[in-house]
C-alpha atoms as a PDB file:
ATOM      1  CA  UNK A   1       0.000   0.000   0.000  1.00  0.00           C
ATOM      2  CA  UNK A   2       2.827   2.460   1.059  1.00  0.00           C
ATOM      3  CA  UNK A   3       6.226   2.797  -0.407  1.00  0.00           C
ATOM      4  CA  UNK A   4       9.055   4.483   0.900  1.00  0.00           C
ATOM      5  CA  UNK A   5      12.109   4.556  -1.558  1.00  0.00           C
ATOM      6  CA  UNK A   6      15.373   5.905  -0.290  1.00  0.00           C
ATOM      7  CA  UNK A   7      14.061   9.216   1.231  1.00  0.00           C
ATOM      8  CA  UNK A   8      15.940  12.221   2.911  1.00  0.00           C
ATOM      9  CA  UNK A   9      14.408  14.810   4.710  1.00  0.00           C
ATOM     10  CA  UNK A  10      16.735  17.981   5.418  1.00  0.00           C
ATOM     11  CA  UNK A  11      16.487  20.661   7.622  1.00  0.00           C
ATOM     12  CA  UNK A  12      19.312  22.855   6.196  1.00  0.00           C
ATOM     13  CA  UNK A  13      22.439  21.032   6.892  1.00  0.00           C
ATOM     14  CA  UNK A  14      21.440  18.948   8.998  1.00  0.00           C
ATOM     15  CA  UNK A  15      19.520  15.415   7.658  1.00  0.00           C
ATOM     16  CA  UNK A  16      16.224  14.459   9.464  1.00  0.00           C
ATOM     17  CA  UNK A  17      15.772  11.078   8.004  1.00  0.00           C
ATOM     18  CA  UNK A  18      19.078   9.821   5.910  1.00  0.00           C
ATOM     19  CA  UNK A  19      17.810   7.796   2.850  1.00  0.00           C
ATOM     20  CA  UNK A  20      15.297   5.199   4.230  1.00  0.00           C
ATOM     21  CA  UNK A  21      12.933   2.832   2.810  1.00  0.00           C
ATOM     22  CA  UNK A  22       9.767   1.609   4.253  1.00  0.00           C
ATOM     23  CA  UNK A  23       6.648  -0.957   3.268  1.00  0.00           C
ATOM     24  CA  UNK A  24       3.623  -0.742   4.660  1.00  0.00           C
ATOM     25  CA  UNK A  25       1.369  -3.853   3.276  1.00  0.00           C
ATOM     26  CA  UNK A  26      -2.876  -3.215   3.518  1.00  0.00           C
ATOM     27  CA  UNK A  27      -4.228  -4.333   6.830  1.00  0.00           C
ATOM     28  CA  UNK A  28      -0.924  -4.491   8.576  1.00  0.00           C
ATOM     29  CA  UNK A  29      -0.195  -2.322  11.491  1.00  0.00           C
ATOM     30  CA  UNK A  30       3.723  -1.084  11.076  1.00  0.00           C
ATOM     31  CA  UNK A  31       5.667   0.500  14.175  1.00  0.00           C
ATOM     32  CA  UNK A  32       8.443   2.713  14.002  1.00  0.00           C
ATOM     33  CA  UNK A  33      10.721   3.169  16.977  1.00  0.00           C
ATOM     34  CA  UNK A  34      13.563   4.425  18.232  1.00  0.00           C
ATOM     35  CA  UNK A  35      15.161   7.756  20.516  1.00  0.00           C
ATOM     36  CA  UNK A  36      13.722  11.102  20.496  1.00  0.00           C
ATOM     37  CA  UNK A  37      15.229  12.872  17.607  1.00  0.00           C
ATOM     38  CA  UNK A  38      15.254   9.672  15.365  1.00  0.00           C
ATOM     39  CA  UNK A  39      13.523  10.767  12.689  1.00  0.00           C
ATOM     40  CA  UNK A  40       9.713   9.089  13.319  1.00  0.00           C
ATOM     41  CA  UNK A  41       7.735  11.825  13.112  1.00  0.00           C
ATOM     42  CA  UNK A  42       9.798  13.678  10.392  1.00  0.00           C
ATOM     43  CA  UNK A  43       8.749  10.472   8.577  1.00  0.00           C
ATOM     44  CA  UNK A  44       5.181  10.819   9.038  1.00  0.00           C
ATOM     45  CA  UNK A  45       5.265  14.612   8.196  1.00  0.00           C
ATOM     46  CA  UNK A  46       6.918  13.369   4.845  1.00  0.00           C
ATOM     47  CA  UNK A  47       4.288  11.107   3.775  1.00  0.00           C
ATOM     48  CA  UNK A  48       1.772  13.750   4.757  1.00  0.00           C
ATOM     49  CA  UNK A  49       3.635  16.242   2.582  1.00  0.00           C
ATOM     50  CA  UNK A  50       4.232  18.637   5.351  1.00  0.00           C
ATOM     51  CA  UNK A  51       8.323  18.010   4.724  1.00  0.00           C
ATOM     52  CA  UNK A  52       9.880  18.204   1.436  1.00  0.00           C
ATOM     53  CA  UNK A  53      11.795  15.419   0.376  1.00  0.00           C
ATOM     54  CA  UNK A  54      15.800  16.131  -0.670  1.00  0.00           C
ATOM     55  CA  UNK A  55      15.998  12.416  -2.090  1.00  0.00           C
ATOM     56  CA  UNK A  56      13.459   9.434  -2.993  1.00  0.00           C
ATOM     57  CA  UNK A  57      10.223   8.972  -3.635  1.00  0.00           C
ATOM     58  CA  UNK A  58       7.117   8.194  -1.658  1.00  0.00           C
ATOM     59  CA  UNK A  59       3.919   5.862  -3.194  1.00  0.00           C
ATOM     60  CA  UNK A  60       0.660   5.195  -2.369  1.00  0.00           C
ATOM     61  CA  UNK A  61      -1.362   2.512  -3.851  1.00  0.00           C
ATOM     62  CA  UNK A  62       1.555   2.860  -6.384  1.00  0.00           C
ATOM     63  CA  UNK A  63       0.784   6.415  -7.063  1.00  0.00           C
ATOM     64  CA  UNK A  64       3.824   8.909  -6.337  1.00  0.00           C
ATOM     65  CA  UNK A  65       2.760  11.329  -3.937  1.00  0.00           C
ATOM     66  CA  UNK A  66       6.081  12.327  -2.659  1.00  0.00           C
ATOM     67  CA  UNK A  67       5.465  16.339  -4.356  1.00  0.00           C
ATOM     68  CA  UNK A  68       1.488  16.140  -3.287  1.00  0.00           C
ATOM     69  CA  UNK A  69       0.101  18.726  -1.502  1.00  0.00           C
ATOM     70  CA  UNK A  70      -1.140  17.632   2.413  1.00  0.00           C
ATOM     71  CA  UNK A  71      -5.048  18.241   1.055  1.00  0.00           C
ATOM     72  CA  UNK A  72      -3.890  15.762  -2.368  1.00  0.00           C
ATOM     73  CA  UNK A  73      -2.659  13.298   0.224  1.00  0.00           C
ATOM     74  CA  UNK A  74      -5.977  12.819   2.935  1.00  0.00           C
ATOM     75  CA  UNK A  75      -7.959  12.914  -0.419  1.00  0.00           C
ATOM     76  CA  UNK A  76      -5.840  10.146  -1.327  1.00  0.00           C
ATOM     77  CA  UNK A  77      -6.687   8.192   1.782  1.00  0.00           C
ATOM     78  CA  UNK A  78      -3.861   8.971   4.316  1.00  0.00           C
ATOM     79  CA  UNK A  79      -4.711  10.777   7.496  1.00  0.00           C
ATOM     80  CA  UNK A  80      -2.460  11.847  10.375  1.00  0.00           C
ATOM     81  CA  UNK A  81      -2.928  12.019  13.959  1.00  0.00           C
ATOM     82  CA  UNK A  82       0.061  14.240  14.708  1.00  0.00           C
ATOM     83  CA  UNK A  83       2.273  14.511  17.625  1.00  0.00           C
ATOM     84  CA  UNK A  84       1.075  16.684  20.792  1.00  0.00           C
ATOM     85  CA  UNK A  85      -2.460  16.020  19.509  1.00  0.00           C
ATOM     86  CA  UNK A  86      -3.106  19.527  17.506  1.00  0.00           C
ATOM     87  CA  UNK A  87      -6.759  20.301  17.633  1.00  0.00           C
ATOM     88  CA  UNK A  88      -8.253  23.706  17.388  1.00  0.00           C
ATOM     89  CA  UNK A  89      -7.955  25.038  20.669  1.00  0.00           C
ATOM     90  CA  UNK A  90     -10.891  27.508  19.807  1.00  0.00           C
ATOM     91  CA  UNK A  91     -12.916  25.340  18.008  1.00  0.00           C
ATOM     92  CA  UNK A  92     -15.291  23.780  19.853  1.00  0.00           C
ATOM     93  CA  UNK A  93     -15.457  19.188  20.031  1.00  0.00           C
ATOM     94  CA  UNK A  94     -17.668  18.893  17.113  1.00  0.00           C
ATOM     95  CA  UNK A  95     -16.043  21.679  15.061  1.00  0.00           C
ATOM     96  CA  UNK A  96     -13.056  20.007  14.986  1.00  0.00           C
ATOM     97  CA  UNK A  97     -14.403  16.960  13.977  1.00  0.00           C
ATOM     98  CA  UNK A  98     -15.800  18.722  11.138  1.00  0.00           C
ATOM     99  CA  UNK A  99     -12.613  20.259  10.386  1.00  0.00           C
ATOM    100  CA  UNK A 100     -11.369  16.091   9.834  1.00  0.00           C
ATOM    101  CA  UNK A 101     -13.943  16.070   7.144  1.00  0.00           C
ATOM    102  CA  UNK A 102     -13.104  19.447   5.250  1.00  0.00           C
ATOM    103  CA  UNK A 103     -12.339  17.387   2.220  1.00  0.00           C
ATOM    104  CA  UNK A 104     -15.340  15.237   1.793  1.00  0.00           C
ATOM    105  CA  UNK A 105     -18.153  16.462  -0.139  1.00  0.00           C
ATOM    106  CA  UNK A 106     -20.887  13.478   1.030  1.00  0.00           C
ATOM    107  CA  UNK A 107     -21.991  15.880   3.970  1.00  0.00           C
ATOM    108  CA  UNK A 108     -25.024  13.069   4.964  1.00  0.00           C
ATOM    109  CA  UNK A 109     -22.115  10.494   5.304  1.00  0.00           C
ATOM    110  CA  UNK A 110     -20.313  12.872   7.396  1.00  0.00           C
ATOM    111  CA  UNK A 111     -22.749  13.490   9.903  1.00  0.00           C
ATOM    112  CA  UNK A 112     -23.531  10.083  10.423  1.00  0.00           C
ATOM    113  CA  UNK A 113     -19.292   9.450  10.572  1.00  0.00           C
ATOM    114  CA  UNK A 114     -20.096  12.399  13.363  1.00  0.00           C
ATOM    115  CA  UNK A 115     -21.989  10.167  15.073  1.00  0.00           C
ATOM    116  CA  UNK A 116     -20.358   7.027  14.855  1.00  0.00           C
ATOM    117  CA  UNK A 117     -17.508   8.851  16.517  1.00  0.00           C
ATOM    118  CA  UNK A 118     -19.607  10.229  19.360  1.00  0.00           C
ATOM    119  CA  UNK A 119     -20.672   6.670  19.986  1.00  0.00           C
ATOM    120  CA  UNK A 120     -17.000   5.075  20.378  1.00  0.00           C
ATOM    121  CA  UNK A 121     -15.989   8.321  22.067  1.00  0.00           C
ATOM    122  CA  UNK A 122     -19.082   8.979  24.554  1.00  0.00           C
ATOM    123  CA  UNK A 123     -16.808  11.806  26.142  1.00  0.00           C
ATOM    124  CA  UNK A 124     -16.796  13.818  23.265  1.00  0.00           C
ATOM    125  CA  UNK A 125     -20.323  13.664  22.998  1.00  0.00           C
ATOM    126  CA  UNK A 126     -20.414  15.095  26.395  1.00  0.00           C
ATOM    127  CA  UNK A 127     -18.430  17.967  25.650  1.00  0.00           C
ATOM    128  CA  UNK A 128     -19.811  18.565  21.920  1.00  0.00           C
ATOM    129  CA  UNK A 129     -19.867  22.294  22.243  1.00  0.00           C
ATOM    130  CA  UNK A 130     -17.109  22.535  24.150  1.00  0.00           C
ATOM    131  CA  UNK A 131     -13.951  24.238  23.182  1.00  0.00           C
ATOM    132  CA  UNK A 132     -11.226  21.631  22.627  1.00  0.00           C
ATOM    133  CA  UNK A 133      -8.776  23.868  24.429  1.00  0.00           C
ATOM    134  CA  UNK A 134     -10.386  23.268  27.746  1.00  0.00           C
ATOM    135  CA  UNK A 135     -10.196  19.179  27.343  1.00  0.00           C
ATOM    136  CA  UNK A 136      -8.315  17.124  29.284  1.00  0.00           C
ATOM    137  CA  UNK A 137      -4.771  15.862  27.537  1.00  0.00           C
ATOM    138  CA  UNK A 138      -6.663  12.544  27.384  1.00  0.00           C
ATOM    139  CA  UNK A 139      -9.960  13.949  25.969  1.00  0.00           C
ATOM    140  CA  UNK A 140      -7.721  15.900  23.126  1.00  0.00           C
ATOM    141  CA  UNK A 141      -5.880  12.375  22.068  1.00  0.00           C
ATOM    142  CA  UNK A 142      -9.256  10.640  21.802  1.00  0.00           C
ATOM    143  CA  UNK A 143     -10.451  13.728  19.468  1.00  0.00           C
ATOM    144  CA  UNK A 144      -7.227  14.245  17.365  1.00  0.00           C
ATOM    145  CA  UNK A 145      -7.891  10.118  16.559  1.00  0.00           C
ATOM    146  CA  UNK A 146     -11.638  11.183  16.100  1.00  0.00           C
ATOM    147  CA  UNK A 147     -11.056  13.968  14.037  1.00  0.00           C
ATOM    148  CA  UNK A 148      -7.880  11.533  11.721  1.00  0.00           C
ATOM    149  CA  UNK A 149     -10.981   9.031  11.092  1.00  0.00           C
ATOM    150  CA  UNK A 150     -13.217  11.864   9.904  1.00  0.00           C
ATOM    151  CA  UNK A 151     -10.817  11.518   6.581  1.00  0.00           C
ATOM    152  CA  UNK A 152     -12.382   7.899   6.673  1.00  0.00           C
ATOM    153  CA  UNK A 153      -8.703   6.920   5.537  1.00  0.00           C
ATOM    154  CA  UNK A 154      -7.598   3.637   4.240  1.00  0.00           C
ATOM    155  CA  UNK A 155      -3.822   4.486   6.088  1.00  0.00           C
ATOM    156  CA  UNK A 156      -4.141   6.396   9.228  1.00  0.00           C
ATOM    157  CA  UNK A 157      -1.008   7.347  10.749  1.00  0.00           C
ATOM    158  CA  UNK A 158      -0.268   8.051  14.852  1.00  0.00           C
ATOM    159  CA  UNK A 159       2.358   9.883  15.692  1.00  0.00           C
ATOM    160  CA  UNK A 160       3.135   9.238  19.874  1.00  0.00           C
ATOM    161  CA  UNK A 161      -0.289   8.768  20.656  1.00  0.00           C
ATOM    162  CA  UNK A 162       0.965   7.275  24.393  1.00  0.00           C
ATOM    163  CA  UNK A 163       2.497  10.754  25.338  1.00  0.00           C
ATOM    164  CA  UNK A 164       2.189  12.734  28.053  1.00  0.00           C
ATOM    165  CA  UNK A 165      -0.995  10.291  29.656  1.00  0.00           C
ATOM    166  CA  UNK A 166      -2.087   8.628  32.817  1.00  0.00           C
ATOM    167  CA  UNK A 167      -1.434   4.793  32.020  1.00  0.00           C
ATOM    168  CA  UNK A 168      -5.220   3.772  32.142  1.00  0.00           C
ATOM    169  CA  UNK A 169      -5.532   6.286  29.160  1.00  0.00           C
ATOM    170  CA  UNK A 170      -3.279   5.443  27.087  1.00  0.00           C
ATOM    171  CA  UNK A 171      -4.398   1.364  27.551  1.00  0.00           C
ATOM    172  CA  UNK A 172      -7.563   2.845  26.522  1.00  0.00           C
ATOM    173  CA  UNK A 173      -5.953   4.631  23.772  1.00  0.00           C
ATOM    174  CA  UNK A 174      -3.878   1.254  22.295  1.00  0.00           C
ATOM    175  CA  UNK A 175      -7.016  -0.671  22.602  1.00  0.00           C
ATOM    176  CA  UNK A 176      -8.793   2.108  20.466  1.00  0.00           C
ATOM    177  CA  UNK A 177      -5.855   1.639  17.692  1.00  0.00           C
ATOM    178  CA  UNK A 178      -5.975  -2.044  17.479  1.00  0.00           C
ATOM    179  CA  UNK A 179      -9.922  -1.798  17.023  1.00  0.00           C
ATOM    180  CA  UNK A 180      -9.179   0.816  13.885  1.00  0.00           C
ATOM    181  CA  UNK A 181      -7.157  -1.921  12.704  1.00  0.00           C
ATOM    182  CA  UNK A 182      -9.772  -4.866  13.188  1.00  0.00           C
ATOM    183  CA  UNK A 183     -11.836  -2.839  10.943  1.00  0.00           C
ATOM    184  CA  UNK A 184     -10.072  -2.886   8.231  1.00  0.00           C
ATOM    185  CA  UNK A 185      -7.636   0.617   8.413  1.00  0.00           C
ATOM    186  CA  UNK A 186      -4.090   0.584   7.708  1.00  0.00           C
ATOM    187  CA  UNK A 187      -1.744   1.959  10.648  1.00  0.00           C
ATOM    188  CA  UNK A 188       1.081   3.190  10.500  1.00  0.00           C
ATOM    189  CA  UNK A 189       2.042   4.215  14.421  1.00  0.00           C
ATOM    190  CA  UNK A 190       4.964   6.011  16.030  1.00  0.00           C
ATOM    191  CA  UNK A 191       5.120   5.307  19.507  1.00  0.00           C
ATOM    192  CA  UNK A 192       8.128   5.879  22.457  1.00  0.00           C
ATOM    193  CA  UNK A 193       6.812   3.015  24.376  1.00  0.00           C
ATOM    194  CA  UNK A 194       8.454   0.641  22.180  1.00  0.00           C
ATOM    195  CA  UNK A 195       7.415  -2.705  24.227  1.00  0.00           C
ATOM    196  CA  UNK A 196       3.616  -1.430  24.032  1.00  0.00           C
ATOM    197  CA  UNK A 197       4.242  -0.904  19.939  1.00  0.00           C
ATOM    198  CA  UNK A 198       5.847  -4.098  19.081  1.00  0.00           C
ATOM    199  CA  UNK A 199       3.256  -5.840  21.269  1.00  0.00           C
ATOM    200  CA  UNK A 200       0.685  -4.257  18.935  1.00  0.00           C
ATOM    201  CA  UNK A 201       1.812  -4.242  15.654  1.00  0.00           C
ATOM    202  CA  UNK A 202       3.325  -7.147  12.422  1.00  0.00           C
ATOM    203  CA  UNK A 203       6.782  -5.603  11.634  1.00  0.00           C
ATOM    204  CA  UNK A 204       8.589  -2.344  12.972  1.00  0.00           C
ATOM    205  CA  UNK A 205      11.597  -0.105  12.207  1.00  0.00           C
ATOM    206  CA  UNK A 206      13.992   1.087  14.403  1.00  0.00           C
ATOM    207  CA  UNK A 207      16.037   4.389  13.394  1.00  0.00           C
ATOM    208  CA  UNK A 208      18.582   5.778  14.853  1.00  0.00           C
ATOM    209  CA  UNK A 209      19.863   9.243  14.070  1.00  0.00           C
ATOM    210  CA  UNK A 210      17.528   9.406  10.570  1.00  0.00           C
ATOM    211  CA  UNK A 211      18.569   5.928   9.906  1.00  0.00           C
ATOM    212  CA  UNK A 212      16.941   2.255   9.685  1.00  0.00           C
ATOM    213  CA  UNK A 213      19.862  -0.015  11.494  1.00  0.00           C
ATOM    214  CA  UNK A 214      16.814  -3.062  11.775  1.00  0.00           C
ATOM    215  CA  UNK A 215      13.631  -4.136  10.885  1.00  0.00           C
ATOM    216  CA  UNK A 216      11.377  -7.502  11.105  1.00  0.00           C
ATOM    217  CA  UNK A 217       8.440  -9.226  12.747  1.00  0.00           C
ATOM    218  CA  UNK A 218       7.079  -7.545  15.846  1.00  0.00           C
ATOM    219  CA  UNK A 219       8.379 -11.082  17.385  1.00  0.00           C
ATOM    220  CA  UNK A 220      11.903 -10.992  16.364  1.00  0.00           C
ATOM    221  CA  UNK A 221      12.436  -7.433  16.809  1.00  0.00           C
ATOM    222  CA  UNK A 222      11.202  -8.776  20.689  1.00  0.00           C
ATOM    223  CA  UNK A 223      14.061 -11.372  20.565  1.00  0.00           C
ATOM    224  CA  UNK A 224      16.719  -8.882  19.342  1.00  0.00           C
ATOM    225  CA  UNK A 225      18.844  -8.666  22.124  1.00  0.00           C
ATOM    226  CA  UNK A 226      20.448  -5.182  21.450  1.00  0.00           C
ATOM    227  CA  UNK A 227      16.650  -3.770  21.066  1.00  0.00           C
ATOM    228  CA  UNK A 228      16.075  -5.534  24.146  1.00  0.00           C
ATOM    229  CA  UNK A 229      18.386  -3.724  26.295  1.00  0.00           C
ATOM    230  CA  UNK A 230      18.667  -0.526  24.459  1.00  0.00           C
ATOM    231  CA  UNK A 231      14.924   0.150  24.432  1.00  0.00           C
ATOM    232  CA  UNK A 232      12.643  -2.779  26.350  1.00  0.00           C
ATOM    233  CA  UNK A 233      14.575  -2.151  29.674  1.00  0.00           C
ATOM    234  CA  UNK A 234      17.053  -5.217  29.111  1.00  0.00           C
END
């Protein structure tokens, strides 16, 4: 489904993701791990168009979409849940759900998508009309994932959905992921807790400093003894 061909991603001098290449087969659910400052979400942002690329190419449903605008790219199917969650602090719950949509012209199919959202999120129900500034850091993670599946995207893409939450939240938040999967979306995720991720997912990446240095089942990337200590506590 997704294709990543020898990319680089440069900010100035200095190389944000050093010629890497990623697959992403449909119905899989693909991790990348790795440090802060590896180059995971620079990756995302790529695919999303919101980074140029300096080298490679990027395809989608063997499309190239590595010059495509960020609107070409959800239109294409491909929608982001970005790091630090990124809602509309002024725009009230529903808003920015409808914000999610801005692409879609079957208006009927988005308000019943609307609801559909309200009923696996009953908390954003609650707080509709509320301004998405005054939510909780949980509440905003559930409605930057609500507002991604607006898109109704065949590849939706979280970038460190785990951050920055209580741990009952972000169990709640995995098990939300994995049920987007069971029915039938593509994800790729970027996660720091890299024992949670490869728990979840078929194959990850690890970079290092922009760089792939492994890849492989979720399983043997869990029997890699240098991933093992270096990023599952030993």
């Amino acid at each position: 489904m997704l294709k990543l061909d020898d990319i680089s991603v440069r900010y100035g001098a200095t190389l944000g993701v050093d010629r890497i290449s990623i697959e992403v087969r449909e119905g899989e659910l693909v991790t990348l791990i790795g440090a802060n400052g590896a180059g995971k979400s620079t990756t995302l942002r790529a695919i999303s168009g919101l980074e140029p690329l300096s080298t490679g190419s990027i395809r989608f449903d063997g499309h190239d979409i590595g010059g495509a605008m960020p609107a070409q790219i959800i239109e294409r199917g491909i929608a982001h849940c970005p790091e630090g969650r990124r809602v509309f602090p002024q725009l009230s719950v529903r808003e920015n759900l409808e914000m999610g949509a801005y692409r879609r012209i079957d208006r009927q199919r988005v308000r019943s998508d609307m609801e559909r959202m309200f009923d696996r999120f009953p908390r954003l129900r609650e707080r509709s009309g509320q301004a998405a500034g005054t939510l909780s850091g949980g509440e905003q993670q559930m409605l930057a994932i609500a507002r991604a599946l607006m898109a109704r995207p065949r590849l939706a893409m979280f970038d460190e959905p785990s951050l920055g939450l209580a741990p009952n939240i972000v169990q709640m938040i995995f098990e939300l992921i994995l049920e987007v999967r069971r029915e039938g979306t593509t994800v790729l995720l970027v996660e720091q807790n890299a024992y949670a991720a490869l728990g979840m997912c078929d194959r990850a990446y690890l970079l290092e400093n922009g760089r792939i240095v492994t890849s492989g089942s979720a399983a043997d990337m869990l029997a890699n003894e240098t991933i093992r200590k270096s990023y599952l506590g030993g």
